[in-house]
Protein backbone atom coordinates (compact mmCIF):
# COMPACT_ATOMS: atom_id res chain seq x y z
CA UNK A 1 135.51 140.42 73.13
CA UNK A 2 139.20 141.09 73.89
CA UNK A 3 141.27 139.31 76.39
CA UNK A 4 144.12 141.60 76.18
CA UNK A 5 147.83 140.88 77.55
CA UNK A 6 147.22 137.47 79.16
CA UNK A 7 144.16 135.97 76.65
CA UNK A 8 144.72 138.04 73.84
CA UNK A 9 141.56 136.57 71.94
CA UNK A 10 138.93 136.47 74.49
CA UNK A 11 138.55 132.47 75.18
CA UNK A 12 138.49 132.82 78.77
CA UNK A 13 135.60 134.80 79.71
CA UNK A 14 133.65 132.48 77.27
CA UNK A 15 134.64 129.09 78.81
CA UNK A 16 133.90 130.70 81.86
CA UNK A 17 129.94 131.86 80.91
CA UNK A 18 129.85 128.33 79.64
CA UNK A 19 130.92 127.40 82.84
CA UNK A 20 128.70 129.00 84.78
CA UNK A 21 125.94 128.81 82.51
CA UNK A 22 126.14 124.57 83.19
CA UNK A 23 126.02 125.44 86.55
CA UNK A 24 122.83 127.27 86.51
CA UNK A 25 121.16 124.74 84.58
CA UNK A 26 122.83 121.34 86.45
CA UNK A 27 123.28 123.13 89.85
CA UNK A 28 125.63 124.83 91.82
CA UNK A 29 128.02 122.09 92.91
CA UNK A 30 130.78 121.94 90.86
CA UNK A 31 130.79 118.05 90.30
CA UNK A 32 127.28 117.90 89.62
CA UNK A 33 127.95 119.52 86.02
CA UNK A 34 131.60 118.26 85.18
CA UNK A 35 130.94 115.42 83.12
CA UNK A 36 127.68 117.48 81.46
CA UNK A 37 127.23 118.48 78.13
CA UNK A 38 128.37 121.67 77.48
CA UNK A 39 125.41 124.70 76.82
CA UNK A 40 128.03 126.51 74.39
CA UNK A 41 128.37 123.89 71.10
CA UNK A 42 130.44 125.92 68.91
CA UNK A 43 132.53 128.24 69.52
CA UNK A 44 133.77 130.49 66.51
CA UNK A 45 137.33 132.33 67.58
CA UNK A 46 138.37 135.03 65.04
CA UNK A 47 141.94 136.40 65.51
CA UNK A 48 142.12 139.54 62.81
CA UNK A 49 145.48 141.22 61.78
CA UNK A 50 146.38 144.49 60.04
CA UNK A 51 148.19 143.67 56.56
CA UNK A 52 150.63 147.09 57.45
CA UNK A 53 151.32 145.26 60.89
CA UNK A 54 154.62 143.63 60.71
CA UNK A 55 155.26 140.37 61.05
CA UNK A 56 155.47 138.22 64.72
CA UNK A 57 158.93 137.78 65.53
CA UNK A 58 158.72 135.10 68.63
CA UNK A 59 161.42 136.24 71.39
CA UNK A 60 164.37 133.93 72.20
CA UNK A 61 163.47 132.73 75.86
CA UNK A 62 166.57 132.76 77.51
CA UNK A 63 167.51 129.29 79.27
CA UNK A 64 165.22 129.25 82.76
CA UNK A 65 168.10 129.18 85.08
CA UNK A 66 167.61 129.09 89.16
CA UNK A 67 166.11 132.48 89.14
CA UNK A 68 164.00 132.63 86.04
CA UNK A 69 162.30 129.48 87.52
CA UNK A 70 161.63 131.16 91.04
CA UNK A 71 157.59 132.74 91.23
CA UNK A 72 156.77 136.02 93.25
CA UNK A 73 154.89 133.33 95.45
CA UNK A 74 158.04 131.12 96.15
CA UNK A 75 160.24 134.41 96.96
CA UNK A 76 157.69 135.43 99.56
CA UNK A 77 158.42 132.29 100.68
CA UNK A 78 162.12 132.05 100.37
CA UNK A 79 161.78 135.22 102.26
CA UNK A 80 160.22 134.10 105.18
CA UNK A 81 162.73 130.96 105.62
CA UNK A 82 165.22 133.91 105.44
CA UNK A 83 163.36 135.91 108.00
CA UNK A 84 163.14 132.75 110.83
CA UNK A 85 166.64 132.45 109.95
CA UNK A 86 168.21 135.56 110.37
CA UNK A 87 165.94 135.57 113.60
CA UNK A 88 168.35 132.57 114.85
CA UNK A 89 171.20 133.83 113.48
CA UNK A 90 170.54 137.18 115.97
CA UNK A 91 169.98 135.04 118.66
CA UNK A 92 173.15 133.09 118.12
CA UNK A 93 175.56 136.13 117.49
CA UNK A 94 173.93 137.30 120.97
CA UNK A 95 174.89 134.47 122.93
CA UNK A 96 178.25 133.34 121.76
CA UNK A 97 179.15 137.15 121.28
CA UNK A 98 179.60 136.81 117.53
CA UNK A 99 179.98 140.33 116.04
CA UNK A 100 180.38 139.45 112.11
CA UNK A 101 177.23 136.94 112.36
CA UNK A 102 175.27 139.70 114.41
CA UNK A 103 175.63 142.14 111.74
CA UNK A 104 174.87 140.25 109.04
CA UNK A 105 171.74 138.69 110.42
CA UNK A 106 170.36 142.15 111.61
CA UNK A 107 170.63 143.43 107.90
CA UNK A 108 168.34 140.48 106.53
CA UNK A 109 165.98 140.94 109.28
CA UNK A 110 166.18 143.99 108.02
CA UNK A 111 165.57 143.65 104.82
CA UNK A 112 163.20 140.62 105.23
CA UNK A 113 161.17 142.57 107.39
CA UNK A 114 160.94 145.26 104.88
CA UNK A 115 159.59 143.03 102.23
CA UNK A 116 157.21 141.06 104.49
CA UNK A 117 155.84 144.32 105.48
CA UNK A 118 155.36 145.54 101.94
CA UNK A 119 153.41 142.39 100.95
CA UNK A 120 151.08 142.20 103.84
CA UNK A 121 149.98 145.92 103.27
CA UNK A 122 149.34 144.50 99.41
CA UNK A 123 147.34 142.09 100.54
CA UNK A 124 145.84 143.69 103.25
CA UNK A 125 144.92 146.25 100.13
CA UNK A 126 143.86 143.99 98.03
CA UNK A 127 141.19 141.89 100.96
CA UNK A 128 140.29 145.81 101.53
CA UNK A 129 139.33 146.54 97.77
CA UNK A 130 136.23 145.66 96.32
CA UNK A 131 137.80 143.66 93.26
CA UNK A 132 135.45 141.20 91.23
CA UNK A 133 136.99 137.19 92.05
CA UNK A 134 138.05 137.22 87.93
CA UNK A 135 140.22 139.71 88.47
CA UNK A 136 141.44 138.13 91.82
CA UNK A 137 142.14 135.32 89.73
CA UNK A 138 144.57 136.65 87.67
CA UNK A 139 146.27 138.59 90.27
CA UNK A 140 146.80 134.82 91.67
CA UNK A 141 148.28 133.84 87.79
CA UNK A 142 150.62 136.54 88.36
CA UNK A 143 152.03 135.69 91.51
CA UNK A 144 152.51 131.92 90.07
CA UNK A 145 154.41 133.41 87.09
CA UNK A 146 157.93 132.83 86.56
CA UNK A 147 160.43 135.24 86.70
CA UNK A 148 161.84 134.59 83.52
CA UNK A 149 158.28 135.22 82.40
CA UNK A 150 158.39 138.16 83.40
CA UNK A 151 161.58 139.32 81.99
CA UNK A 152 160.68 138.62 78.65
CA UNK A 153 157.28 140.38 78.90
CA UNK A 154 159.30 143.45 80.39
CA UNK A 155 162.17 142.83 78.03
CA UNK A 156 160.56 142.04 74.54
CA UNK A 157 159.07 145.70 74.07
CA UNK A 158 163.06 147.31 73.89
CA UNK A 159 164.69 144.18 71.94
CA UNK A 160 163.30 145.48 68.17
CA UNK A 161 163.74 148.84 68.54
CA UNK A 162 166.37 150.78 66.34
């Protein structure tokens, strides 16, 4: 079997059917069958190349600086702070007639609204939906990605072209 992009040789999926084959066989709790033999003994992992492929260049990771190291999950989060915040900062301008601050706090209510909108319709999608839990899973590894992480996934494509 084929992982593709995130487990390019298939191991998942098989750890998992070992997984749940212990299960089956030890019971459903999941620290009645942690410390159990595993069913699967061997497990023979084949990774086959072209010879006319060429050769794997690793990409240069560029140093994780404050924003490569933030998640999609901590930005939701950032974004809420920012929300209860600029919230305040309305309130404030309001009552001590402060024009500049008023502004300014409107516009990221704004655009924190926007964005807070936008992900509870995706997740309001995505409870809707009638996805199978693995690939809930990995939705979940994608929101706990880095965004350097994502760069280079995005980036590495367009960095050996011509």
């Amino acid at each position: 079997m084929d992982g593709g992009v995130v487990d390019n040789q298939g191991i998942e999926p098989v750890l998992l059917a070992n997984d749940r084959m212990k299960r089956n066989k030890y019971g459903p709790s999941k620290d009645n069958h942690k410390d159990k033999p595993n069913i699967l003994d061997l497990i023979i992992v084949n990774d086959v190349a072209s010879p006319y492929m060429e050769d794997y260049k690793a990409s240069k990771q560029k140093r994780f600086n404050w924003w490569r190291r933030l998640s999609l999950s901590s930005i939701l989060l950032i974004n809420s702070l920012v929300l209860i915040a600029s919230i305040c900062g309305m309130f404030y301008s309001i009552f001590n007639q402060h024009i500049f601050l008023g502004i300014v706090s409107s516009l990221l209510f704004t655009l924190t609204t926007i964005i807070t909108l936008v992900g509870i319709y995706a997740a309001i999608k995505v409870a809707k939906s009638d996805l199978p839990l693995s690939f809930l899973v990995a939705i979940d590894k994608l929101l706990r990605l880095k965004l350097g992480v994502f760069e280079n996934l995005i980036c590495k494509p367009f960095s050996n072209r011509y």
